[in-house]
PDB file of N, CA and C in Angstrom:
ATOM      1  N   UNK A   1      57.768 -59.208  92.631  1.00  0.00           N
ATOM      2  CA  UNK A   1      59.118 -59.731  92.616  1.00  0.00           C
ATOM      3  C   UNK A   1      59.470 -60.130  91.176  1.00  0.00           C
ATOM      4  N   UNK A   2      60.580 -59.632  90.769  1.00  0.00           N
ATOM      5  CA  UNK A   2      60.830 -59.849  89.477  1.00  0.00           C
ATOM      6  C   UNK A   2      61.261 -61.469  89.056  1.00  0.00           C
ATOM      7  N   UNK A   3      61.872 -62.229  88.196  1.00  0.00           N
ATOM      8  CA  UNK A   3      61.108 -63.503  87.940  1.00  0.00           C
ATOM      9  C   UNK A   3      62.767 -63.882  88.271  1.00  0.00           C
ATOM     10  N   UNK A   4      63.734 -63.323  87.937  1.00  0.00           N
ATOM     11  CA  UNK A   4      64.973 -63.792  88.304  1.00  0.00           C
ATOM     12  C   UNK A   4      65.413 -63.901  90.258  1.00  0.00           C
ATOM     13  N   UNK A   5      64.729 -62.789  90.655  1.00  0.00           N
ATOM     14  CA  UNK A   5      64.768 -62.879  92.023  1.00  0.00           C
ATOM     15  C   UNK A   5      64.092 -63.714  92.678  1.00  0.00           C
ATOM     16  N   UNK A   6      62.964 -64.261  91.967  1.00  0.00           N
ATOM     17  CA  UNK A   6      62.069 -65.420  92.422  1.00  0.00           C
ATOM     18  C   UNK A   6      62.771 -66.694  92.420  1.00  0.00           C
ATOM     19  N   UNK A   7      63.646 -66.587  91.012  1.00  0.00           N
ATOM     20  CA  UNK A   7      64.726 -67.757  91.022  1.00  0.00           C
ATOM     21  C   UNK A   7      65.315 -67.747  91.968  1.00  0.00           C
ATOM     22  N   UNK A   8      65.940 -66.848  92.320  1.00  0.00           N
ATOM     23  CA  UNK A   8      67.146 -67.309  93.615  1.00  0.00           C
ATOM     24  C   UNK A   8      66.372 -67.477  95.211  1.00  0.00           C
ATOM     25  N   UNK A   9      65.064 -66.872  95.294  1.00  0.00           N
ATOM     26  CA  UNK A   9      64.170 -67.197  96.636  1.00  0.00           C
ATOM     27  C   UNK A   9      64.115 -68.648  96.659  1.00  0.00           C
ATOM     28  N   UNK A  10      63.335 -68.980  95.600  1.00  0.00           N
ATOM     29  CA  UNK A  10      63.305 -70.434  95.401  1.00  0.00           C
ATOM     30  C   UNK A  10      64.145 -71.600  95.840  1.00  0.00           C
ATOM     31  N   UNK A  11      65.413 -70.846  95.476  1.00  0.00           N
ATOM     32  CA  UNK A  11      67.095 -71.669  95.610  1.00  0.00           C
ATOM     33  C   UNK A  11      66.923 -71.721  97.655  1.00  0.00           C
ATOM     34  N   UNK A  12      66.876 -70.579  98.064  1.00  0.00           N
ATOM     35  CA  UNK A  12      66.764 -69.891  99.350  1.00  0.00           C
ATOM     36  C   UNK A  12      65.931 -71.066 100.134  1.00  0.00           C
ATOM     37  N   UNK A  13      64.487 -70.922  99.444  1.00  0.00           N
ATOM     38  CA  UNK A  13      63.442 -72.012 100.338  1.00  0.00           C
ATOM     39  C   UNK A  13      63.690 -73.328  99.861  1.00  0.00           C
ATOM     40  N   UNK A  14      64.043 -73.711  98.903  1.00  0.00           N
ATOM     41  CA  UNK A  14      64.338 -75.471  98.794  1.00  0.00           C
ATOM     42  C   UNK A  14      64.987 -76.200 100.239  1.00  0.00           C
ATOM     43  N   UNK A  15      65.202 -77.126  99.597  1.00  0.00           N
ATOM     44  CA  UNK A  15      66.097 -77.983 100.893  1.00  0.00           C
ATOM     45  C   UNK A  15      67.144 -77.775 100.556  1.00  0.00           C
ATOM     46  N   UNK A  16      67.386 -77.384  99.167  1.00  0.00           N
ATOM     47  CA  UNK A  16      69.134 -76.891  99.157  1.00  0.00           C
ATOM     48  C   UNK A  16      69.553 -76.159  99.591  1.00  0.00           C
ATOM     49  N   UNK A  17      69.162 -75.318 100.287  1.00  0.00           N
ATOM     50  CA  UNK A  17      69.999 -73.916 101.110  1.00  0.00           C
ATOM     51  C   UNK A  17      70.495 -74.760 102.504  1.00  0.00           C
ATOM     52  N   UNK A  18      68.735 -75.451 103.119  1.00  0.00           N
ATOM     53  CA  UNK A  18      68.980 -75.833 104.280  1.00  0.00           C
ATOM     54  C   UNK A  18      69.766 -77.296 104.921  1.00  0.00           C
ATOM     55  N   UNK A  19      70.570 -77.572 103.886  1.00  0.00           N
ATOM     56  CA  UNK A  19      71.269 -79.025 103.821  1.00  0.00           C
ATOM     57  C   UNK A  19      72.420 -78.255 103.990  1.00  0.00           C
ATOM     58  N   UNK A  20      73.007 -76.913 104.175  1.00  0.00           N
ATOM     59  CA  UNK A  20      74.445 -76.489 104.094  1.00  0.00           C
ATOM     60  C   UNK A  20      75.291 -76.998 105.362  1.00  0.00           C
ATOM     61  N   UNK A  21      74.577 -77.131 105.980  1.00  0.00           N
ATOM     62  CA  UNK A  21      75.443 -78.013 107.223  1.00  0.00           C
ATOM     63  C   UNK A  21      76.236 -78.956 106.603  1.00  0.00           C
ATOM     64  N   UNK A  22      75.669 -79.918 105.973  1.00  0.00           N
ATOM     65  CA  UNK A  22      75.563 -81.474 105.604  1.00  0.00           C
ATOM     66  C   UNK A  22      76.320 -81.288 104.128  1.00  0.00           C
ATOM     67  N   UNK A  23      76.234 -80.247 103.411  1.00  0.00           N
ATOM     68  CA  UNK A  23      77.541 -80.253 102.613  1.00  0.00           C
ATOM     69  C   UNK A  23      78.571 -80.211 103.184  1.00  0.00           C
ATOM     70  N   UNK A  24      78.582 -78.649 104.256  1.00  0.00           N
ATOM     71  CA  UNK A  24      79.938 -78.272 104.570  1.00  0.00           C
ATOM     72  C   UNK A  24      81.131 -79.078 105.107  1.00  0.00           C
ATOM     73  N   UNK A  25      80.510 -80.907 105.723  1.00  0.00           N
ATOM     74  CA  UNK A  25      80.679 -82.072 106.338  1.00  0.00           C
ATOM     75  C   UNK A  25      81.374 -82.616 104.905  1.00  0.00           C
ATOM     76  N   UNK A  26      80.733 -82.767 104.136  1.00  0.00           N
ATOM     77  CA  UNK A  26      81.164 -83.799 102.877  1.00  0.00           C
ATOM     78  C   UNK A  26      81.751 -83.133 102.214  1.00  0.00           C
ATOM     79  N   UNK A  27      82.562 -81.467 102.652  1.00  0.00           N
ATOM     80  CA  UNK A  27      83.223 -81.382 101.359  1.00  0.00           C
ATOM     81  C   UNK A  27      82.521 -80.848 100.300  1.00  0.00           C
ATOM     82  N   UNK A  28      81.158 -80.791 100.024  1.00  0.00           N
ATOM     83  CA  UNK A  28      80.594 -80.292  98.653  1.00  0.00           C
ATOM     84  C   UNK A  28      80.559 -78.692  98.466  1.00  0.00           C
ATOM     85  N   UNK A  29      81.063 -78.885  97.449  1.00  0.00           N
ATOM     86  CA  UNK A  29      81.366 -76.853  96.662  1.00  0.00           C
ATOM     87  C   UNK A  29      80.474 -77.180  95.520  1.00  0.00           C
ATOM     88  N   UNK A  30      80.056 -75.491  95.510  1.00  0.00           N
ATOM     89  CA  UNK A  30      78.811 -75.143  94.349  1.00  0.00           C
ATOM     90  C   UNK A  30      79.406 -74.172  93.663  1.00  0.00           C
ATOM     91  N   UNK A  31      79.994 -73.995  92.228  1.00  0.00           N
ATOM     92  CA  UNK A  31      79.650 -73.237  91.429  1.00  0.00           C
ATOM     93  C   UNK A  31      78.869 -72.380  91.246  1.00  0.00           C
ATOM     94  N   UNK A  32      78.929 -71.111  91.292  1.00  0.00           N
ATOM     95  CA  UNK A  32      77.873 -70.345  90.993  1.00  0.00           C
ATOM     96  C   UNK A  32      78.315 -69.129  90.160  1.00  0.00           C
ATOM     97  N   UNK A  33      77.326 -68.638  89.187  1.00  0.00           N
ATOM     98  CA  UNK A  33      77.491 -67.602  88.324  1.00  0.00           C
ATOM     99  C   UNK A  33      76.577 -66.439  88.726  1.00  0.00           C
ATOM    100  N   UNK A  34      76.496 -65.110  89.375  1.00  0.00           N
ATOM    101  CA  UNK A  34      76.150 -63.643  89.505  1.00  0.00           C
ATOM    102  C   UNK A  34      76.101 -62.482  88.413  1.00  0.00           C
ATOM    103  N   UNK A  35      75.007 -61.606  88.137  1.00  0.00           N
ATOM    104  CA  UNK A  35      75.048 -60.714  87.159  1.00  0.00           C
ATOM    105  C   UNK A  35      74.565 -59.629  87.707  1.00  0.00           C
ATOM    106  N   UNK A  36      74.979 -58.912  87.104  1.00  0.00           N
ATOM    107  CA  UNK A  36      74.378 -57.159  87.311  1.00  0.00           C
ATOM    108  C   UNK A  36      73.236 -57.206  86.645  1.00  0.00           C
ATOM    109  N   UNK A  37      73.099 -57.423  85.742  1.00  0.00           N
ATOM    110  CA  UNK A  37      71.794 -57.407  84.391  1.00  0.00           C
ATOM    111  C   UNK A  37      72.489 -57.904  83.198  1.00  0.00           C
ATOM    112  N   UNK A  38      71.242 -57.949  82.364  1.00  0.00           N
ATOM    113  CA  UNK A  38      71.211 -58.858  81.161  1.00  0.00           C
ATOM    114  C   UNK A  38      72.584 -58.418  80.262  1.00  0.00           C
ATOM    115  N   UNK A  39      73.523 -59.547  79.772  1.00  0.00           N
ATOM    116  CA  UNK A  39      74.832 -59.049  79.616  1.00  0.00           C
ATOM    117  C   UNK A  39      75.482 -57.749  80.027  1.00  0.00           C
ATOM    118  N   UNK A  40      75.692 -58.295  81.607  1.00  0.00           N
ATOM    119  CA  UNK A  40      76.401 -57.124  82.430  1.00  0.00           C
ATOM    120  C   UNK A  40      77.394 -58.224  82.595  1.00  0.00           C
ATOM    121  N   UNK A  41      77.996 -56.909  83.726  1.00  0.00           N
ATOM    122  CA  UNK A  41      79.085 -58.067  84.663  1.00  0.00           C
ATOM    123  C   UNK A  41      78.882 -59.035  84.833  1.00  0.00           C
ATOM    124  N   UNK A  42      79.569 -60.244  85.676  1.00  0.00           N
ATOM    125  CA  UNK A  42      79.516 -61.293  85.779  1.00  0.00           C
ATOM    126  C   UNK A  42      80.400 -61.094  86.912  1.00  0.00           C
ATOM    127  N   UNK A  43      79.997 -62.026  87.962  1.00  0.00           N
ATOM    128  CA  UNK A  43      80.824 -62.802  89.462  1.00  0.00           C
ATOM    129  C   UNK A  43      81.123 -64.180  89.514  1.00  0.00           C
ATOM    130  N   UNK A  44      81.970 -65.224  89.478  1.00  0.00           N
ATOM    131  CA  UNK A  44      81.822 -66.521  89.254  1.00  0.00           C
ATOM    132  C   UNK A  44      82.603 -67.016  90.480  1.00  0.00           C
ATOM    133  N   UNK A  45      81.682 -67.693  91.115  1.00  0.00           N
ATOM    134  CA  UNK A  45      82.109 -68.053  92.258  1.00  0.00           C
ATOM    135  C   UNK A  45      82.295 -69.555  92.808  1.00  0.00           C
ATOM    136  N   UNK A  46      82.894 -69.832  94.270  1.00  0.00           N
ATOM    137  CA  UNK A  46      82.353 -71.013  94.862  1.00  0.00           C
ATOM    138  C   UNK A  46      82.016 -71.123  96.060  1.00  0.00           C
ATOM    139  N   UNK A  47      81.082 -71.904  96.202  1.00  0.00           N
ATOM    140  CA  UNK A  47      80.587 -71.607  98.225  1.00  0.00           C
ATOM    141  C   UNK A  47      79.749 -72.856  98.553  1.00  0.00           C
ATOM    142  N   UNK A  48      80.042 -73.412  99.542  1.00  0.00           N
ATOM    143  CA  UNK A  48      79.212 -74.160 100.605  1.00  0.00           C
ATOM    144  C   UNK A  48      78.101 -74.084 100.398  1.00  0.00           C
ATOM    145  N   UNK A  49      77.489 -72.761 100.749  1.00  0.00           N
ATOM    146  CA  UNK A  49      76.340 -72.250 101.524  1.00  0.00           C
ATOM    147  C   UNK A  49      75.866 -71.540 100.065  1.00  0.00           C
ATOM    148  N   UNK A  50      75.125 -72.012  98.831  1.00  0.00           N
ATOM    149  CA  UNK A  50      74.636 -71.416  98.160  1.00  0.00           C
ATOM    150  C   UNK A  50      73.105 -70.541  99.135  1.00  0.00           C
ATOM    151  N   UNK A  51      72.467 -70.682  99.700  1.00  0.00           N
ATOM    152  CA  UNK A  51      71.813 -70.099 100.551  1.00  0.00           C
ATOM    153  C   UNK A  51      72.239 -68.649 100.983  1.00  0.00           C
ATOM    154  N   UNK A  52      73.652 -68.991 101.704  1.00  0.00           N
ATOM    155  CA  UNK A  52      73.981 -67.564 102.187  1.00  0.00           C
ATOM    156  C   UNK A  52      74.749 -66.917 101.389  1.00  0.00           C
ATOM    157  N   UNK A  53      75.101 -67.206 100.106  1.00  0.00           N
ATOM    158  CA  UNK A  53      76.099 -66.503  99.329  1.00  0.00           C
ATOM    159  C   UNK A  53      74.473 -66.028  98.397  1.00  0.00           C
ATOM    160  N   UNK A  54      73.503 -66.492  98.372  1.00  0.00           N
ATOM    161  CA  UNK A  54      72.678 -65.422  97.765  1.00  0.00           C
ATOM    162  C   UNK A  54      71.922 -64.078  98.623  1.00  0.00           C
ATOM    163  N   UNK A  55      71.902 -64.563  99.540  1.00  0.00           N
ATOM    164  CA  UNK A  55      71.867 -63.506 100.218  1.00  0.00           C
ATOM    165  C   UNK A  55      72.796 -62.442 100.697  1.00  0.00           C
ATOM    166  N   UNK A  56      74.671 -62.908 100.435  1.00  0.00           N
ATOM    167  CA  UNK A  56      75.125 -61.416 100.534  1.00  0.00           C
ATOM    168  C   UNK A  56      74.979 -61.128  99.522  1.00  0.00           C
ATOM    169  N   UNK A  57      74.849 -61.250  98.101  1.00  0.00           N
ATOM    170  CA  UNK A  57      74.501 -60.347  97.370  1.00  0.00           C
ATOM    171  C   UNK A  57      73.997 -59.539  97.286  1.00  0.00           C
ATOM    172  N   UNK A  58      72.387 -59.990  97.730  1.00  0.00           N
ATOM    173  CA  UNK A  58      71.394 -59.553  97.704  1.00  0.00           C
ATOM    174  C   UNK A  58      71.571 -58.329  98.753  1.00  0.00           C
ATOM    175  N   UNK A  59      71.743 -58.277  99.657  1.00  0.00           N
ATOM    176  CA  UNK A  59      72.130 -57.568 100.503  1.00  0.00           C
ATOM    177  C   UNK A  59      73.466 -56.635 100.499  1.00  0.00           C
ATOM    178  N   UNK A  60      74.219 -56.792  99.637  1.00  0.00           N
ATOM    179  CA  UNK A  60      75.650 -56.459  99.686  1.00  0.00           C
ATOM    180  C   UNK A  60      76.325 -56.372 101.280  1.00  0.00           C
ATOM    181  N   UNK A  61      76.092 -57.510 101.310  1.00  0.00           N
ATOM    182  CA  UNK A  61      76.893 -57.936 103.040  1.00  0.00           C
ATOM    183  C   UNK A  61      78.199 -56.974 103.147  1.00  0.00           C
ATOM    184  N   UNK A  62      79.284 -57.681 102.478  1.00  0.00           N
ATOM    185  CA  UNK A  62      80.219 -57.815 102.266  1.00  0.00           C
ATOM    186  C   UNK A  62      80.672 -56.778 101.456  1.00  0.00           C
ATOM    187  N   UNK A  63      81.614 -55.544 101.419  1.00  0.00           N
ATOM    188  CA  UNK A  63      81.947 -54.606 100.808  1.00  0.00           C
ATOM    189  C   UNK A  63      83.053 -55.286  99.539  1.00  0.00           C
ATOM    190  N   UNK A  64      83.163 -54.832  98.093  1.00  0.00           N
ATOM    191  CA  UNK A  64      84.147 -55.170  97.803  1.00  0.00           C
ATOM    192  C   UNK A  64      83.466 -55.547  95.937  1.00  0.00           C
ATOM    193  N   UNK A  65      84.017 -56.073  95.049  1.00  0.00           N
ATOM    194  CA  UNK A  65      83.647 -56.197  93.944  1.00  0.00           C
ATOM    195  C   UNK A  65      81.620 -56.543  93.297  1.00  0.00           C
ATOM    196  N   UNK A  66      81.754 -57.349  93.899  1.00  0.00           N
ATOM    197  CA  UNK A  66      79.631 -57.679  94.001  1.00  0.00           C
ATOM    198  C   UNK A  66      78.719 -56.654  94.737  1.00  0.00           C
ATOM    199  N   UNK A  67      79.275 -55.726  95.372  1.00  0.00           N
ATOM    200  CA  UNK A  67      78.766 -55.111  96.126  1.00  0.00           C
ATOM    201  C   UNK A  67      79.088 -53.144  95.709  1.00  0.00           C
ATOM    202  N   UNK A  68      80.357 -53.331  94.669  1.00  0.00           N
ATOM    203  CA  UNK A  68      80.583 -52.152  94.015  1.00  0.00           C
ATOM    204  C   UNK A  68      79.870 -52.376  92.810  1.00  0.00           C
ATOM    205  N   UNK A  69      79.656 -53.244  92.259  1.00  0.00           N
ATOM    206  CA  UNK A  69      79.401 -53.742  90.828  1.00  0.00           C
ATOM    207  C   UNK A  69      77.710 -54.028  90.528  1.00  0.00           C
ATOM    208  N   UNK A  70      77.042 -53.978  91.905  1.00  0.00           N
ATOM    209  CA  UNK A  70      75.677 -54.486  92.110  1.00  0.00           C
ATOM    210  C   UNK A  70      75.334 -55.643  91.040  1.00  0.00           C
ATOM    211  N   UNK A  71      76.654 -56.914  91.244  1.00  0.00           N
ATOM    212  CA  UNK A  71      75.955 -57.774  91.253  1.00  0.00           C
ATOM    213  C   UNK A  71      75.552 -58.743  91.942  1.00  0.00           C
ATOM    214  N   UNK A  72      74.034 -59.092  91.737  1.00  0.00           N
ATOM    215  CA  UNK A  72      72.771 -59.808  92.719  1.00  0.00           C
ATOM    216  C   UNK A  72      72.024 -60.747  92.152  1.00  0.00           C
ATOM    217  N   UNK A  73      72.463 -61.140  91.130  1.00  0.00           N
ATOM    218  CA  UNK A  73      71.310 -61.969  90.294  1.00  0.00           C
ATOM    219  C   UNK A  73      72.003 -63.061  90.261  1.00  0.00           C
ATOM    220  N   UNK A  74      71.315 -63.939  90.637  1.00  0.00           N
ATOM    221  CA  UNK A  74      71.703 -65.855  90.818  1.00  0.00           C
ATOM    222  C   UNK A  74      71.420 -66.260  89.340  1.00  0.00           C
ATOM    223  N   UNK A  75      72.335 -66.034  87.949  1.00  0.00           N
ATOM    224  CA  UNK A  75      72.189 -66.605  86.861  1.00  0.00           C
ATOM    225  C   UNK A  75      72.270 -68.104  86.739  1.00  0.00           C
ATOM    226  N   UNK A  76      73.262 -68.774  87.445  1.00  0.00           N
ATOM    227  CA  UNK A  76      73.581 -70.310  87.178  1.00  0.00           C
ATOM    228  C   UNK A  76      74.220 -70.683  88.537  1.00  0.00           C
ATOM    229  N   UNK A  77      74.106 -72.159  88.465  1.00  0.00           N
ATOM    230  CA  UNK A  77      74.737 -72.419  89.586  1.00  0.00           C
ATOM    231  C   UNK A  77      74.680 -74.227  89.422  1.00  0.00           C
ATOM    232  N   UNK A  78      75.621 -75.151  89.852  1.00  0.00           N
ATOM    233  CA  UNK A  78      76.132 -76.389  89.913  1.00  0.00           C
ATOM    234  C   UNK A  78      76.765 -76.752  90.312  1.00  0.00           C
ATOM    235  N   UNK A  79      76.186 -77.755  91.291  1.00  0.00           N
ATOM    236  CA  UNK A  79      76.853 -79.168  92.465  1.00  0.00           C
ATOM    237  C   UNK A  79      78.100 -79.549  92.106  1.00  0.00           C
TER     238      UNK A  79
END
């Protein structure tokens, strides 16, 4: 597993993925920044569920710009 994808597993298994209930209650939005590769595109987003917004990436759930653009890489992200 390459070391950036390990980053975002990580994000995945913490308790921060699995607290998204308990944001989605209080209101809390996450910032997050997506890349294709090393100065590629860029996706800049916001979501609840940092958990499941790394996984449509990863997956390209969702048809449409991140998913034409293959970007999947969890560069940054803040509470």
């Amino acid at each position: 597993m390459r070391r950036r994808d390990l980053a975002a597993s990580r994000i995945v298994e913490s308790g921060f993925a699995f607290g998204a209930a308990e944001r989605r209650e209080r209101g809390v939005s996450v910032l997050s920044i997506f890349s294709h590769k090393r100065d590629g595109t860029l996706s800049l987003g916001v979501t609840r569920d940092l958990g499941r917004r790394v996984w449509e990436h990863k997956t390209k759930a969702a048809p449409g710009f991140s998913a034409r653009y293959s970007v999947d890489r969890l560069v940054w992200y803040e509470v």
